[in-house]
N, C-alpha and C. Protein backbone atom coordinates (compact mmCIF):
# COMPACT_ATOMS: atom_id res chain seq x y z
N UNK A 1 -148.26 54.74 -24.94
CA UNK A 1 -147.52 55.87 -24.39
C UNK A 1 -146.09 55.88 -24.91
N UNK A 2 -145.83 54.89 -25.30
CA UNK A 2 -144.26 54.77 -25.67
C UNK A 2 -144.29 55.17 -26.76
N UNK A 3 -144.97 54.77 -27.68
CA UNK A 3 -144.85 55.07 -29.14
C UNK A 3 -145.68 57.02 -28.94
N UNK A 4 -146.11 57.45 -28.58
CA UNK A 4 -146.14 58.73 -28.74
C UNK A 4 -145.00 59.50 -28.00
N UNK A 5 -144.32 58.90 -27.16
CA UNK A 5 -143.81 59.43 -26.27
C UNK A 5 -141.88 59.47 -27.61
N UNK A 6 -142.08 58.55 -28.36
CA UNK A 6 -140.81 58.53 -29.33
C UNK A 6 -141.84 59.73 -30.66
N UNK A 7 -142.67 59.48 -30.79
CA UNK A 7 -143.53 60.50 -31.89
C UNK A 7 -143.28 61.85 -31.41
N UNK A 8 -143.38 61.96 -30.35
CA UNK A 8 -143.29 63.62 -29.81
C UNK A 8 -141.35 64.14 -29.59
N UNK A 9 -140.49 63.01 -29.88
CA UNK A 9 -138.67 63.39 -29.33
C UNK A 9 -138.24 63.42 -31.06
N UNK A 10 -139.45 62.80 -32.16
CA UNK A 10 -138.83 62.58 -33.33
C UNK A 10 -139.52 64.13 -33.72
N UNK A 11 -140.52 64.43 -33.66
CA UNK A 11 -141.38 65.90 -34.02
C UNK A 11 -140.53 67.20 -33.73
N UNK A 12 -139.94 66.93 -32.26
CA UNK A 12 -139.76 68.20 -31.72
C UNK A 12 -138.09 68.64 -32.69
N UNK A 13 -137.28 66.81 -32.87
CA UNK A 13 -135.88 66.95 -33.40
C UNK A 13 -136.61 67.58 -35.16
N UNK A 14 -137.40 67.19 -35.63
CA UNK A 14 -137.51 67.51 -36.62
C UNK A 14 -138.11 68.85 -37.19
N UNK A 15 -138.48 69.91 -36.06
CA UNK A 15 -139.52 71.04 -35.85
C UNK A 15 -138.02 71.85 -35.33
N UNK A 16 -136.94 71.90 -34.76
CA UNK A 16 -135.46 71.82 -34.18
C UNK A 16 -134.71 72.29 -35.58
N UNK A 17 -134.74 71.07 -36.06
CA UNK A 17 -134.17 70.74 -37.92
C UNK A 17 -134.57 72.01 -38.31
N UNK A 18 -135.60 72.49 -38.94
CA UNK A 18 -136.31 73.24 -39.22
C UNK A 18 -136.36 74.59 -39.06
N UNK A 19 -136.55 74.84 -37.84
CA UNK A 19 -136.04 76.36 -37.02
C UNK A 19 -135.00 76.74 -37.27
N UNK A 20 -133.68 75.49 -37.29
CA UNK A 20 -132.60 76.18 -37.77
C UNK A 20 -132.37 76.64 -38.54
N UNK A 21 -132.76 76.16 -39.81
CA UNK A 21 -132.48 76.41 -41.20
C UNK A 21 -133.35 77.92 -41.37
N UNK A 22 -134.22 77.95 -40.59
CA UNK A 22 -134.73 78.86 -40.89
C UNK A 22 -134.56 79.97 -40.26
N UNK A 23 -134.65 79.99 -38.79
CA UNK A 23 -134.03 81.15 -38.02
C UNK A 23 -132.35 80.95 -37.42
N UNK A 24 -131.38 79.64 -38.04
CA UNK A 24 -130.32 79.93 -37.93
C UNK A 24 -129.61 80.34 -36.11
N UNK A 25 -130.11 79.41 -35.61
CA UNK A 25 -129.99 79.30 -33.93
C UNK A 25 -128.53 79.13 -33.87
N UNK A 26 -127.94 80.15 -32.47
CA UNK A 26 -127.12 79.61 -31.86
C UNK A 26 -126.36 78.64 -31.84
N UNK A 27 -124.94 78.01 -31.44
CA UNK A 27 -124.91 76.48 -31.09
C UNK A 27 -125.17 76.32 -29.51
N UNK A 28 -125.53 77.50 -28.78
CA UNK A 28 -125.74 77.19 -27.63
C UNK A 28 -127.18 76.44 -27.01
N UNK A 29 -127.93 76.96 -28.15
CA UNK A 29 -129.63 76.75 -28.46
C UNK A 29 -129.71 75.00 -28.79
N UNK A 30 -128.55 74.81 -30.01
CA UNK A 30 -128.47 74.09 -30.90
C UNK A 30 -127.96 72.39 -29.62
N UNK A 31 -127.36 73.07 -28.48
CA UNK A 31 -126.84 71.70 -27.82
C UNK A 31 -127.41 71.61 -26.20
N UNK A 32 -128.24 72.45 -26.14
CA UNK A 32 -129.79 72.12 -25.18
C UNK A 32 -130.93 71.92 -25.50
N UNK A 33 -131.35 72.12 -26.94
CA UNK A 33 -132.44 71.57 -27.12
C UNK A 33 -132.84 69.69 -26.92
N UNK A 34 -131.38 69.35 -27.81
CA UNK A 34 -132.17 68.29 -28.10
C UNK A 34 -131.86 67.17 -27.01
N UNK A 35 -131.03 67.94 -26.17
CA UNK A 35 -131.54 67.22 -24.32
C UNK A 35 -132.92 66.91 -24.01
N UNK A 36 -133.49 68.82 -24.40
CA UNK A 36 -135.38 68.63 -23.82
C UNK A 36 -136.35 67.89 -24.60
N UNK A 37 -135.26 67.63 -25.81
CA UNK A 37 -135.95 66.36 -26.88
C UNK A 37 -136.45 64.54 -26.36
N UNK A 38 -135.25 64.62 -25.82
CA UNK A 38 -134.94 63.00 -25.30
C UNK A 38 -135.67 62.83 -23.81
N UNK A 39 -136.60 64.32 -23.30
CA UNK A 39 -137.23 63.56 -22.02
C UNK A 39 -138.25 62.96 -21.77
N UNK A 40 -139.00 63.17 -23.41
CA UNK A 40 -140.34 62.43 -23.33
C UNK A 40 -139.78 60.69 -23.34
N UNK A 41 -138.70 60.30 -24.20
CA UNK A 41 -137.97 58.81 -24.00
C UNK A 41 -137.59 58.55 -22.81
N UNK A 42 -136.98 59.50 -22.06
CA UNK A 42 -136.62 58.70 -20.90
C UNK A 42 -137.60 58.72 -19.77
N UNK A 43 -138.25 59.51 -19.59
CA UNK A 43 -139.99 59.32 -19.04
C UNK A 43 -140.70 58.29 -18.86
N UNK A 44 -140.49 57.67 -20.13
CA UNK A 44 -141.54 56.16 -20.42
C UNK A 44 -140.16 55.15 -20.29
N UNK A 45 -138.46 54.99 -19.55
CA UNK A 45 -138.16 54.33 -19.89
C UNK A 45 -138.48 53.33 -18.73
N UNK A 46 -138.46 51.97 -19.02
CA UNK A 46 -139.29 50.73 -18.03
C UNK A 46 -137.94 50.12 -17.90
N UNK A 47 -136.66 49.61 -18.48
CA UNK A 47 -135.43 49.11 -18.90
C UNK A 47 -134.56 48.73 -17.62
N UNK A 48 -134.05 47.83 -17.69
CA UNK A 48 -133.26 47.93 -16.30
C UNK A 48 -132.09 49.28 -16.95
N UNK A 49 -131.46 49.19 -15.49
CA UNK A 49 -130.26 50.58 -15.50
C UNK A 49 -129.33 49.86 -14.44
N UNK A 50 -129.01 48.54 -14.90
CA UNK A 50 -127.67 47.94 -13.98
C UNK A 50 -126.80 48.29 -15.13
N UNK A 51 -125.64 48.28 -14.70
CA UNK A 51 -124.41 48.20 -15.90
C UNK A 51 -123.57 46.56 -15.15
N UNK A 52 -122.47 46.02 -16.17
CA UNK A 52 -121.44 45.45 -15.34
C UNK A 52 -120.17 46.17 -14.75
N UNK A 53 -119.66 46.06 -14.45
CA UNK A 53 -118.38 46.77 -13.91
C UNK A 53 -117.08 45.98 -14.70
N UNK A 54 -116.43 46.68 -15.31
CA UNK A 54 -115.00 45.88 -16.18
C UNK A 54 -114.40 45.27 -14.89
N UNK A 55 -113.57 43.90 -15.49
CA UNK A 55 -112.99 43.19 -14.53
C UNK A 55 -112.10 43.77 -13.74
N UNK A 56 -111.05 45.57 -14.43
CA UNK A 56 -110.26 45.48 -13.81
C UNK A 56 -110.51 46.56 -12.66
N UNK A 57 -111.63 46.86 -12.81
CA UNK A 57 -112.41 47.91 -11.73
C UNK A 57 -112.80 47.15 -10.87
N UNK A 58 -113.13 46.35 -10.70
CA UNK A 58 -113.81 45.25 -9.86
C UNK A 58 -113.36 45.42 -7.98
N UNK A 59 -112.14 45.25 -8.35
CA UNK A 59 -111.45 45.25 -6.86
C UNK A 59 -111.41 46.82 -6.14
N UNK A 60 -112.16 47.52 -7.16
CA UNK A 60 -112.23 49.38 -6.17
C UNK A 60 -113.49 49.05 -5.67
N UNK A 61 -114.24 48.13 -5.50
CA UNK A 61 -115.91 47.76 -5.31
C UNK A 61 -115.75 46.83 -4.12
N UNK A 62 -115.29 45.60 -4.35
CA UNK A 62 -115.26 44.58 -3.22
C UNK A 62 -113.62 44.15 -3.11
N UNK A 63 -113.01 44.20 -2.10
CA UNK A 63 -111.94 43.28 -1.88
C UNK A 63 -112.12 41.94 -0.66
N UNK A 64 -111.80 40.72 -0.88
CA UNK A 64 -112.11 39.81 0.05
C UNK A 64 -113.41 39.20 0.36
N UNK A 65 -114.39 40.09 -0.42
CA UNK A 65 -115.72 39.75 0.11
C UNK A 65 -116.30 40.80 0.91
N UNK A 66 -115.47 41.70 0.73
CA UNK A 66 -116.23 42.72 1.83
C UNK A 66 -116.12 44.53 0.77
N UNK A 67 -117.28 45.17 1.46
CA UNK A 67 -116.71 46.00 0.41
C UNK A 67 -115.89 47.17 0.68
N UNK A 68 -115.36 47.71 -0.15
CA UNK A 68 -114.26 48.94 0.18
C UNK A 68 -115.15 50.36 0.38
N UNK A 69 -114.11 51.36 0.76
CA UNK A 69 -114.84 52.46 1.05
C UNK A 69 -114.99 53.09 0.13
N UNK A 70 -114.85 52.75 -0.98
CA UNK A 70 -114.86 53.27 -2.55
C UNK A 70 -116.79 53.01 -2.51
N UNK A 71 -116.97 51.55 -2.33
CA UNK A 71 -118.16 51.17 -2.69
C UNK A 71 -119.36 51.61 -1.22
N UNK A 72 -118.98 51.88 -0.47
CA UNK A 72 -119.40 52.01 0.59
C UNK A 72 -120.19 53.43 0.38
N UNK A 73 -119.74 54.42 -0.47
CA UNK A 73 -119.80 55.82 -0.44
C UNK A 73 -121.01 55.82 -1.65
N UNK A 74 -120.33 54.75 -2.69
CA UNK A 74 -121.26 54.77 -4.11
C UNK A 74 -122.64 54.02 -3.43
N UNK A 75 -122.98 53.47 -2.15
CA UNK A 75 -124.33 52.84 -1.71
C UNK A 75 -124.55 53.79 -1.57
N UNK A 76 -124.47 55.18 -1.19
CA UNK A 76 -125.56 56.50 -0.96
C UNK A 76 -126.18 56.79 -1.81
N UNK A 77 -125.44 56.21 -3.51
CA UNK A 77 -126.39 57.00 -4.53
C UNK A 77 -126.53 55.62 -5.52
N UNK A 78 -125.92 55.01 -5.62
CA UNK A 78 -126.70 53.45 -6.55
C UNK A 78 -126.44 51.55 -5.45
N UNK A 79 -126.68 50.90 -6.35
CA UNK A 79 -126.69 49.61 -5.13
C UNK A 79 -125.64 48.36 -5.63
N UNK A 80 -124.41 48.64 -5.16
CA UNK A 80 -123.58 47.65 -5.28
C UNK A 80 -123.96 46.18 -4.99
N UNK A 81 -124.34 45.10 -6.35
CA UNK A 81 -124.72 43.71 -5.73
C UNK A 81 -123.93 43.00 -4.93
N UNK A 82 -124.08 42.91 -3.98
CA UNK A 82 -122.72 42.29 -3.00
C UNK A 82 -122.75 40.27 -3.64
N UNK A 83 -123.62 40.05 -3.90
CA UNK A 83 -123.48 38.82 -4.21
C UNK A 83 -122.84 38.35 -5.13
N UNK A 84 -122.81 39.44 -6.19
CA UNK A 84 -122.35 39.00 -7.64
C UNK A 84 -120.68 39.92 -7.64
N UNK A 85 -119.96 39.73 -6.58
CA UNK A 85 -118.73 40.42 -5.81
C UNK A 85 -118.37 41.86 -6.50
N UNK A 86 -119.49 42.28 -6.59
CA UNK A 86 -119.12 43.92 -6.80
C UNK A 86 -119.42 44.01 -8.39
N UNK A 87 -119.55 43.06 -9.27
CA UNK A 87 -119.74 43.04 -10.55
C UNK A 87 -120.71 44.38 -11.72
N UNK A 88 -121.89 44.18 -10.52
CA UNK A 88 -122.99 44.34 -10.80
C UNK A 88 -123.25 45.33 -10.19
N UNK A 89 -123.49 46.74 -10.78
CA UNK A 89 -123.94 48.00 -10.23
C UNK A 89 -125.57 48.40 -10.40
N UNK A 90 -126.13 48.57 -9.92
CA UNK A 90 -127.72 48.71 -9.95
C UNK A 90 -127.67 50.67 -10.15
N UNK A 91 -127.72 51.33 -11.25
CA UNK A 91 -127.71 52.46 -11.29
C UNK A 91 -128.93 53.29 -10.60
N UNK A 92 -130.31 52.99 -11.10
CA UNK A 92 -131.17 53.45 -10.65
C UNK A 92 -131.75 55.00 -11.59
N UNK A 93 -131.95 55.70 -10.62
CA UNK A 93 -132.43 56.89 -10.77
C UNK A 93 -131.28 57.70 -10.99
N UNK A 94 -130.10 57.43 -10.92
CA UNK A 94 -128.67 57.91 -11.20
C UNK A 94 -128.90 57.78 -12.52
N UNK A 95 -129.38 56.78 -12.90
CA UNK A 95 -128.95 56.22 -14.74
C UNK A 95 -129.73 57.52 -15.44
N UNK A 96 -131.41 57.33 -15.11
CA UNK A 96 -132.29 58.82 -15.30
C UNK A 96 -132.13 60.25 -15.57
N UNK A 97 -130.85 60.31 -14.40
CA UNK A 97 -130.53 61.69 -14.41
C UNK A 97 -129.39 62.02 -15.30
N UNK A 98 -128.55 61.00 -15.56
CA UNK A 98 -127.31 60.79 -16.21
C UNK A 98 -127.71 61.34 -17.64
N UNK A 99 -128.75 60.65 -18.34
CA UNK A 99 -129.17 60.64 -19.50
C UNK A 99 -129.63 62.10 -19.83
């Protein structure tokens, strides 16, 4: 599934390629397509979607061991590791939609 699933984002960019040259698209055409290109990839993606957090962001996440209301707000939509003192952001289905 993976390997068709990159066969069908390389076809459609290259069938894209193509159209243009030939029917000369838009750039409005030209910078949504190849969004609807990349969803058969992110469909099949299995990958984690933690990031780290730079050191000097760190303290808008946890101060003291406890966390701030910065991070408190970001638990509604991804999962701050409290163990690893705010380091470690667990994106999720955020990361999915991001892409």
């Amino acid at each position: 599934l993976d390997c068709n699933s990159a066969l069908l984002s390389i076809c459609f960019m290259l069938f894209l390629g193509f159209t243009d040259d030939v029917l000369d698209w838009p750039w409005r055409y030209k910078l949504f397509l190849p969004s609807v290109a990349s969803l058969p990839l992110l469909c099949c993606y299995n990958g984690s979607t933690s990031i780290v957090v730079p050191i000097q962001m760190r303290p808008l996440l946890m101060k003291d061991g406890e966390l701030t209301a910065l991070a408190k707000v970001a638990q509604h939509f991804v999962a701050v590791d409290e163990n690893a003192d705010g380091s470690i952001v667990n994106l999720g289905l955020v990361y999915l939609v991001y892409m």
